[in-house]
N, C-alpha and C. Protein backbone atom coordinates (compact mmCIF):
# COMPACT_ATOMS: atom_id res chain seq x y z
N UNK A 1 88.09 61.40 48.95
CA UNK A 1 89.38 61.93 49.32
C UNK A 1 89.79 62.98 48.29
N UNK A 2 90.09 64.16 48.66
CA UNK A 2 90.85 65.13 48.02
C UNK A 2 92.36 64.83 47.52
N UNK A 3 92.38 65.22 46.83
CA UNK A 3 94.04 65.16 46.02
C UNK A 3 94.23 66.30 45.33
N UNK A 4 95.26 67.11 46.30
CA UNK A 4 95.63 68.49 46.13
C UNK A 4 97.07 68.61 45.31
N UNK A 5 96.86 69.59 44.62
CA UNK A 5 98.41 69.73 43.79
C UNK A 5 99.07 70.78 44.89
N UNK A 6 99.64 70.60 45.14
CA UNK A 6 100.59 71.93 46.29
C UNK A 6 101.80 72.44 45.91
N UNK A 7 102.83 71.90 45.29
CA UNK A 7 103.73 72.13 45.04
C UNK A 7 104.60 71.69 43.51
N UNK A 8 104.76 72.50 42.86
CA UNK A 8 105.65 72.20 41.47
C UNK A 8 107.53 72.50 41.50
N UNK A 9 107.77 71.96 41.46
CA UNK A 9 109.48 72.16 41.15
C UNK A 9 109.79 72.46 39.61
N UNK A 10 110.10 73.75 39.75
CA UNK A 10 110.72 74.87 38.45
C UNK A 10 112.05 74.55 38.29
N UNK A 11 113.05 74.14 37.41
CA UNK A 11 114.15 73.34 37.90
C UNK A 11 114.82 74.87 37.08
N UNK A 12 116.02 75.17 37.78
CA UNK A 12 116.57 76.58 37.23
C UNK A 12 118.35 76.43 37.29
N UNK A 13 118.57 77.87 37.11
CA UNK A 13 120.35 77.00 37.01
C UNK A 13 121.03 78.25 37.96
N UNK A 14 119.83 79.21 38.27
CA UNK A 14 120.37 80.26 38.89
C UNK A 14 119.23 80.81 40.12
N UNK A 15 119.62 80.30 41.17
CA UNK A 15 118.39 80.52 42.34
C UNK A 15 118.02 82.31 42.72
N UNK A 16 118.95 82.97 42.78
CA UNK A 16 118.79 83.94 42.67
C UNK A 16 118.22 84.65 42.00
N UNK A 17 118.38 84.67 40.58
CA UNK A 17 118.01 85.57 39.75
C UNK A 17 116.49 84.90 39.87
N UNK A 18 116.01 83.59 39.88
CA UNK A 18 114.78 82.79 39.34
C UNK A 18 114.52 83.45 40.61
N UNK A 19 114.66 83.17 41.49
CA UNK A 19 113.83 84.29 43.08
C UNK A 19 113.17 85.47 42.66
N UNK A 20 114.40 86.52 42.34
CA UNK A 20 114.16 87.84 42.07
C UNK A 20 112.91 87.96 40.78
N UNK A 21 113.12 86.68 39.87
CA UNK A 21 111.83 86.84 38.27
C UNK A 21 110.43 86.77 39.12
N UNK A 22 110.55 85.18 39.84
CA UNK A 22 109.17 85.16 41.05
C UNK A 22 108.79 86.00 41.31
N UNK A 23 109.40 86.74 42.77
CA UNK A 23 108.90 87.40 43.42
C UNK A 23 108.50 89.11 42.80
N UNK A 24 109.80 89.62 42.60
CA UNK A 24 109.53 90.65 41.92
C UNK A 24 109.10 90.98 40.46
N UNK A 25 108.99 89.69 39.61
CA UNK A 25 108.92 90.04 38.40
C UNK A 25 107.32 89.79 38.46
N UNK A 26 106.65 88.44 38.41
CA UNK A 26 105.70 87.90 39.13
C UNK A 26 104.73 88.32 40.21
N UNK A 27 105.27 88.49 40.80
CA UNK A 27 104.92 89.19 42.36
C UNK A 27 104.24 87.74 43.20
N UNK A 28 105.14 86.49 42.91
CA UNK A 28 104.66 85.50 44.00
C UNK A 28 105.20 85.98 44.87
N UNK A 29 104.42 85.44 46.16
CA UNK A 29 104.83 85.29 47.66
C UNK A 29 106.23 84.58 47.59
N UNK A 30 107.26 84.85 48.44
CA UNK A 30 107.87 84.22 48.74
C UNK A 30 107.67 83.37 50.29
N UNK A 31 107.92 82.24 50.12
CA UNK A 31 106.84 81.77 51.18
C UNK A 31 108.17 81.33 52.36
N UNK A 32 109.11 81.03 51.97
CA UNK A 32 110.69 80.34 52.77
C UNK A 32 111.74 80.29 51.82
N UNK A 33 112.71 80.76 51.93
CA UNK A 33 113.97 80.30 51.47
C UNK A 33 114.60 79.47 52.29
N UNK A 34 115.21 78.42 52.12
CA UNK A 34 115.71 77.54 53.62
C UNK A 34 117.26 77.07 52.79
N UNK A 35 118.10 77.36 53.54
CA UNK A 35 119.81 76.41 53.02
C UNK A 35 119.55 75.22 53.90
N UNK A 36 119.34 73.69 53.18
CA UNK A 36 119.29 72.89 54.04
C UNK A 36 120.59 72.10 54.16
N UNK A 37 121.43 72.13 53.40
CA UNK A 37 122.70 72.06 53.41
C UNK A 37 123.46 73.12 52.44
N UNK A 38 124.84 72.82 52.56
CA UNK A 38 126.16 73.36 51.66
C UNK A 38 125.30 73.34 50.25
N UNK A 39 124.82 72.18 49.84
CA UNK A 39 124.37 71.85 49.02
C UNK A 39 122.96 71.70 48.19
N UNK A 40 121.98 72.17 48.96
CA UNK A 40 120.63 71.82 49.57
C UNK A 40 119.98 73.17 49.33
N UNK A 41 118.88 74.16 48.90
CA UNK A 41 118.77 75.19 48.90
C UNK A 41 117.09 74.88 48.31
N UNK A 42 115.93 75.86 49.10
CA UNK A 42 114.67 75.69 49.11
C UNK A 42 114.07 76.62 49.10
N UNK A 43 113.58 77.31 47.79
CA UNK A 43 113.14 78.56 47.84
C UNK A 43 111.23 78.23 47.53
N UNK A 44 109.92 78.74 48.05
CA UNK A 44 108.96 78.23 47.58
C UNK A 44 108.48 79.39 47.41
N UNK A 45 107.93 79.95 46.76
CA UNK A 45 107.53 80.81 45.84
C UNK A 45 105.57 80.68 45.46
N UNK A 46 104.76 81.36 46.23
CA UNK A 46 103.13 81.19 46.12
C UNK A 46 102.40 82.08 44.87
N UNK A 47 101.95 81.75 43.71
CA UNK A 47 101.33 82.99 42.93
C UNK A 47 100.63 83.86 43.94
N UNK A 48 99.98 84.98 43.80
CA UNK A 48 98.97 85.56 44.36
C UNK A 48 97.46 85.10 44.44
N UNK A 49 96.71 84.26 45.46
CA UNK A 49 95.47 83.40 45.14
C UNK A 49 95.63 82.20 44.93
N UNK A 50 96.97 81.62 44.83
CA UNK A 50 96.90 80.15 44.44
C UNK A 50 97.12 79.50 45.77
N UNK A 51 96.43 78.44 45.71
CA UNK A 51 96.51 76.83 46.26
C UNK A 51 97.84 76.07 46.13
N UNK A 52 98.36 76.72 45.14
CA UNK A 52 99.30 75.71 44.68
C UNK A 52 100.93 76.55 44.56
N UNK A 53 102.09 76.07 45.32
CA UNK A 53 103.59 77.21 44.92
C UNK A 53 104.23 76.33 43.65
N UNK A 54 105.30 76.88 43.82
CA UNK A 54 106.48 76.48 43.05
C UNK A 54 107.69 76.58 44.29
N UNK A 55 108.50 75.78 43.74
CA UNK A 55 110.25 75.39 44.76
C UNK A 55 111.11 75.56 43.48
N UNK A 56 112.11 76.75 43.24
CA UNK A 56 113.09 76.37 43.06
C UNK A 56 114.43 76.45 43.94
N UNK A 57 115.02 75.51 43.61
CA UNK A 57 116.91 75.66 44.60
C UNK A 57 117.94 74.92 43.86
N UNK A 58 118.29 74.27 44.80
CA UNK A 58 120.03 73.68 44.24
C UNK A 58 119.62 72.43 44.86
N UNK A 59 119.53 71.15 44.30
CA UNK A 59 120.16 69.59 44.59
C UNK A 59 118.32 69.16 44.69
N UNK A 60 117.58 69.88 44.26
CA UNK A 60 116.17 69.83 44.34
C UNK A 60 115.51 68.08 43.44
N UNK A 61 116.44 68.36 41.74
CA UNK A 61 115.61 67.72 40.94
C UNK A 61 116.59 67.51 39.84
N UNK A 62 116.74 66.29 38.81
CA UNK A 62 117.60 65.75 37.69
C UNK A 62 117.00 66.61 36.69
N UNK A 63 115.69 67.69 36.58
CA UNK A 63 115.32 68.10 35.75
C UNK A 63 116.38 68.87 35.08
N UNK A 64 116.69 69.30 33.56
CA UNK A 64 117.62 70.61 33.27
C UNK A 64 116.98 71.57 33.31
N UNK A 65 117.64 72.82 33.83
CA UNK A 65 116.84 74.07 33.97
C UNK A 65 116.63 74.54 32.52
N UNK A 66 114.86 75.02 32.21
CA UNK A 66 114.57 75.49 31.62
C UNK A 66 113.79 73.96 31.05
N UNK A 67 113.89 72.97 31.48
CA UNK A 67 113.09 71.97 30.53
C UNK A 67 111.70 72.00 30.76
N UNK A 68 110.93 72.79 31.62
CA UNK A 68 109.57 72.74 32.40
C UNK A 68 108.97 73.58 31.16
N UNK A 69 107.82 72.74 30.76
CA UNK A 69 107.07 73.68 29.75
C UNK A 69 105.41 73.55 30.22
N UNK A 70 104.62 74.12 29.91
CA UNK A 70 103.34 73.78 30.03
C UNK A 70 102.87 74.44 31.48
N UNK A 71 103.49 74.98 32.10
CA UNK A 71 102.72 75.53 33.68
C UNK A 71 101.82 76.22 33.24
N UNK A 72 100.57 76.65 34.10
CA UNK A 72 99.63 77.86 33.34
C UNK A 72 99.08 78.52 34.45
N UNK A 73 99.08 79.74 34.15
CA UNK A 73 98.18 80.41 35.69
C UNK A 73 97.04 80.88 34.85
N UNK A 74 95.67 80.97 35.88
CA UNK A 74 94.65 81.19 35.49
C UNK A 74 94.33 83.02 35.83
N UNK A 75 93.88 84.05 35.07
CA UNK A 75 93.37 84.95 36.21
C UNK A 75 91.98 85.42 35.85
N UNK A 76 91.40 86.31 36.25
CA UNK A 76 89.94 86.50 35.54
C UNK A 76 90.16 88.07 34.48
N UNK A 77 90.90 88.57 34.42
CA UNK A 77 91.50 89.46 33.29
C UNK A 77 92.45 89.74 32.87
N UNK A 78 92.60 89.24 31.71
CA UNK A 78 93.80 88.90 31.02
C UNK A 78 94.49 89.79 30.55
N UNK A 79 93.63 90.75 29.88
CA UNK A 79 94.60 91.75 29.77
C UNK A 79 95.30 92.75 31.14
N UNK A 80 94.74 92.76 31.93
CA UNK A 80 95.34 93.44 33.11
C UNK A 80 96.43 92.67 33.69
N UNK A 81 96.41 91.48 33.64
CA UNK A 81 97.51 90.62 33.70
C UNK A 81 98.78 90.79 33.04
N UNK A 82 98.86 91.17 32.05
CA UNK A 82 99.77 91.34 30.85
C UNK A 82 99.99 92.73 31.11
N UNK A 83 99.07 93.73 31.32
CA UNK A 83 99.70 94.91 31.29
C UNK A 83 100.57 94.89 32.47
N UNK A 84 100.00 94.35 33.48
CA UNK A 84 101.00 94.05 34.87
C UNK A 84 102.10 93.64 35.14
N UNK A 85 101.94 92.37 34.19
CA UNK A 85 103.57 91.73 33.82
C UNK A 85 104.47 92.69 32.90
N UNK A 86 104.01 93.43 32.00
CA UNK A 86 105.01 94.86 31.49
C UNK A 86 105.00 95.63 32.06
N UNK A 87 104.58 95.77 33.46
CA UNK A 87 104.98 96.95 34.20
C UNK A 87 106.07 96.33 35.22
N UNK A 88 106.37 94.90 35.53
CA UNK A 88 107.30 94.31 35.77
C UNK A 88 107.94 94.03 35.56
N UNK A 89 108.43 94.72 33.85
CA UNK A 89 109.38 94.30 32.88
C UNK A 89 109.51 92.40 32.75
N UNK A 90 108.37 92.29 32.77
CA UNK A 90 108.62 90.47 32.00
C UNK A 90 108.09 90.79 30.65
N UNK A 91 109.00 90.02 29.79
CA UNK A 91 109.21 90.02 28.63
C UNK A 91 107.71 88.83 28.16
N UNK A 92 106.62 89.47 27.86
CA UNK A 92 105.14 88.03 27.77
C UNK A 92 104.74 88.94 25.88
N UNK A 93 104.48 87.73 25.33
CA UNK A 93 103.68 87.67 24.46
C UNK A 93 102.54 88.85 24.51
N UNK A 94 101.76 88.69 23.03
CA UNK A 94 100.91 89.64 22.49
C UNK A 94 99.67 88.35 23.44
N UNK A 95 98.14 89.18 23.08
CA UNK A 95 97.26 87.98 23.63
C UNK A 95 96.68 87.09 22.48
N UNK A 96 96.51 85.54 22.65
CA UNK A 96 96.56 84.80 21.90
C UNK A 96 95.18 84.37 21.92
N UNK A 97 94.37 84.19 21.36
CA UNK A 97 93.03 83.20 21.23
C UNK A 97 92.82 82.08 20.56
N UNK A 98 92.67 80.65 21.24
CA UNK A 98 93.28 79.26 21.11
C UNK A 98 92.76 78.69 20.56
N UNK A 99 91.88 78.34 19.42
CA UNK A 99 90.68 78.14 19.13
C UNK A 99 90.57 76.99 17.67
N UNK A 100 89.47 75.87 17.36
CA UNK A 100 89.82 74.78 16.08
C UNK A 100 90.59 75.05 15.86
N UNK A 101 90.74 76.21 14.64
CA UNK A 101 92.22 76.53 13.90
C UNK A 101 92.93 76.60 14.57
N UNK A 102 93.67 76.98 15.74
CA UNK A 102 94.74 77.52 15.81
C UNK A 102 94.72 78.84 17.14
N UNK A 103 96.14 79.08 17.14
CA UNK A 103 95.99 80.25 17.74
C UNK A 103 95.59 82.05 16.82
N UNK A 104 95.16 82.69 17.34
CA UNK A 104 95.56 83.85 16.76
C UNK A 104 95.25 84.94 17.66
N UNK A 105 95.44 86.41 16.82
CA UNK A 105 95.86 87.21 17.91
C UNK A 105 94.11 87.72 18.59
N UNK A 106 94.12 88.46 19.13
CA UNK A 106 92.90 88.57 20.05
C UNK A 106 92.47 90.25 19.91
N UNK A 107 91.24 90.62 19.04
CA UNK A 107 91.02 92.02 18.37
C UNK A 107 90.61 92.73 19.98
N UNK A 108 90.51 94.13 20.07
CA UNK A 108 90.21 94.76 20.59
C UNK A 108 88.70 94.91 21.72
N UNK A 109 88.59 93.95 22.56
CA UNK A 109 87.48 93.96 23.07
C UNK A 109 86.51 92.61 23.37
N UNK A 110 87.36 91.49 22.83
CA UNK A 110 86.42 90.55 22.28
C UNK A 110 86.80 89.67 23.90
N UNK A 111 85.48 88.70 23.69
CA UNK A 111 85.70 88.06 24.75
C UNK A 111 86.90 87.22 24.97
N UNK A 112 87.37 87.25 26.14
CA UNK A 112 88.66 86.18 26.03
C UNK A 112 88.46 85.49 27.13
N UNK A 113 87.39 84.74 27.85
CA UNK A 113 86.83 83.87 28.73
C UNK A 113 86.88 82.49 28.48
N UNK A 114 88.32 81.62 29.12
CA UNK A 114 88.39 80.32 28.54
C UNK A 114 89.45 80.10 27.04
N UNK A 115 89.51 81.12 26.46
CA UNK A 115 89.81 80.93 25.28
C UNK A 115 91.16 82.00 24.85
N UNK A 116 91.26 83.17 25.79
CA UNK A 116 92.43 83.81 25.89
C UNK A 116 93.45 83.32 26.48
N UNK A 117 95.03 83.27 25.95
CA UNK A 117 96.23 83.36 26.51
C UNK A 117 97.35 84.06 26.07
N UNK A 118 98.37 84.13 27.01
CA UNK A 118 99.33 84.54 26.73
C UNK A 118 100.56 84.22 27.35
N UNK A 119 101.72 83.91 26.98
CA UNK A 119 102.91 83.08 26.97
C UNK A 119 103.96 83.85 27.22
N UNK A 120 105.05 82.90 28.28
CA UNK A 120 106.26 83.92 28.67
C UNK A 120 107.31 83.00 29.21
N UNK A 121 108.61 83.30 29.32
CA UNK A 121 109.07 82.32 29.73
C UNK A 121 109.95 82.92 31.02
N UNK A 122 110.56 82.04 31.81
CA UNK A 122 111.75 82.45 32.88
C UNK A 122 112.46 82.50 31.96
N UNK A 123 113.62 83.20 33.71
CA UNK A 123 114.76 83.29 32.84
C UNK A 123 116.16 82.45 32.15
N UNK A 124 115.38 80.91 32.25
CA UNK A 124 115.90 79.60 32.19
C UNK A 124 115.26 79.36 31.00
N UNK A 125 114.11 79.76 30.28
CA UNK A 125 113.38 79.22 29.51
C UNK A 125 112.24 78.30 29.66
N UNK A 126 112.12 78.03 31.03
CA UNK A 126 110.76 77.34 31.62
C UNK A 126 109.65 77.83 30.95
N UNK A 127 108.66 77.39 30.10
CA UNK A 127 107.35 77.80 29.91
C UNK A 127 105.98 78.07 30.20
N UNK A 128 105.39 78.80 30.55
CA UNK A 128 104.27 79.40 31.02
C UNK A 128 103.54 79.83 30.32
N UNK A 129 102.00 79.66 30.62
CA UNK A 129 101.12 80.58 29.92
C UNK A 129 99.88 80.81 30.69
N UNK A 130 99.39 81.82 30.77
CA UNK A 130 98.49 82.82 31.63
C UNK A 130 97.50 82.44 30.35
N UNK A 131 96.12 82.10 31.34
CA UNK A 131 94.80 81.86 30.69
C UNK A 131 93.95 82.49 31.64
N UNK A 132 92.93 83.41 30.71
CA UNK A 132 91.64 84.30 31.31
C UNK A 132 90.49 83.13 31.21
N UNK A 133 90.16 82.75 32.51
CA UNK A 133 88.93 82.16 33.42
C UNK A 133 88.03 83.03 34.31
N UNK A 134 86.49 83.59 33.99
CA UNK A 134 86.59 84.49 35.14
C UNK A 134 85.43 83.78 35.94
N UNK A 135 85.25 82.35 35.19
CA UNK A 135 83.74 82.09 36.43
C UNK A 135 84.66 81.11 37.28
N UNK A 136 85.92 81.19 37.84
CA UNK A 136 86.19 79.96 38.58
C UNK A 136 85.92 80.51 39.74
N UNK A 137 85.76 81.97 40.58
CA UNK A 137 85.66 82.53 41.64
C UNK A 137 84.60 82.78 41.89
């Protein structure tokens, strides 16, 4: 039996603006916005290539917005990723290489397969970090 991750809840304090970071900052799919009540609000949000969205809305989750740390998207070049996200004006980290010691920064050219990242947050403070994988495809 398969056991699929499909959906994560981003818990936020402002549906709108967290829409507009998604879709346009990001460039997830927006997949439905739904008002399911007065109270009730369902936005799902797809990366580009993923299996898996995100939901944020209103009456969703007890989480506090901005307490979500640890999400990670995978892509197969990392730096094009990053230059992408500054051409979307998201505010992301230098690139990081994760390694025994520690993190540090990542020289000019070197492999970053598995072992590159780089970190960013919403605009709640939710945490993210983009990791270069390129044999998963």
């Amino acid at each position: 039996m398969d056991w699929t991750l499909e959906v994560v809840v981003v818990p936020v304090s402002d549906v709108e603006r967290a829409r507009a970071f998604y879709a346009d900052g990001l460039g997830f799919a927006v997949d439905h916005d739904t008002r399911v009540s007065e109270t009730r609000r369902i936005v799902q949000l797809t990366p580009p290539g993923s299996g898996c969205s995100i939901v944020v809305g209103t009456g969703l989750s007890s989480m506090r917005p901005g307490s979500l740390q640890g999400l990670q998207l995978v892509v197969r070049d990392l730096r094009a990723a990053r230059t992408q996200l500054l051409e979307r004006h998201v505010e992301v980290g230098e690139i990081q290489v994760l390694g025994p010691t520690g993190a540090r920064p990542a020289q000019p050219g070197e492999d970053l397969d598995n072992v590159g990242f780089l970190f960013f947050n919403d605009p709640d403070g939710n945490g993210w970090a983009v990791q270069q994988i390129s044999a998963r495809r």
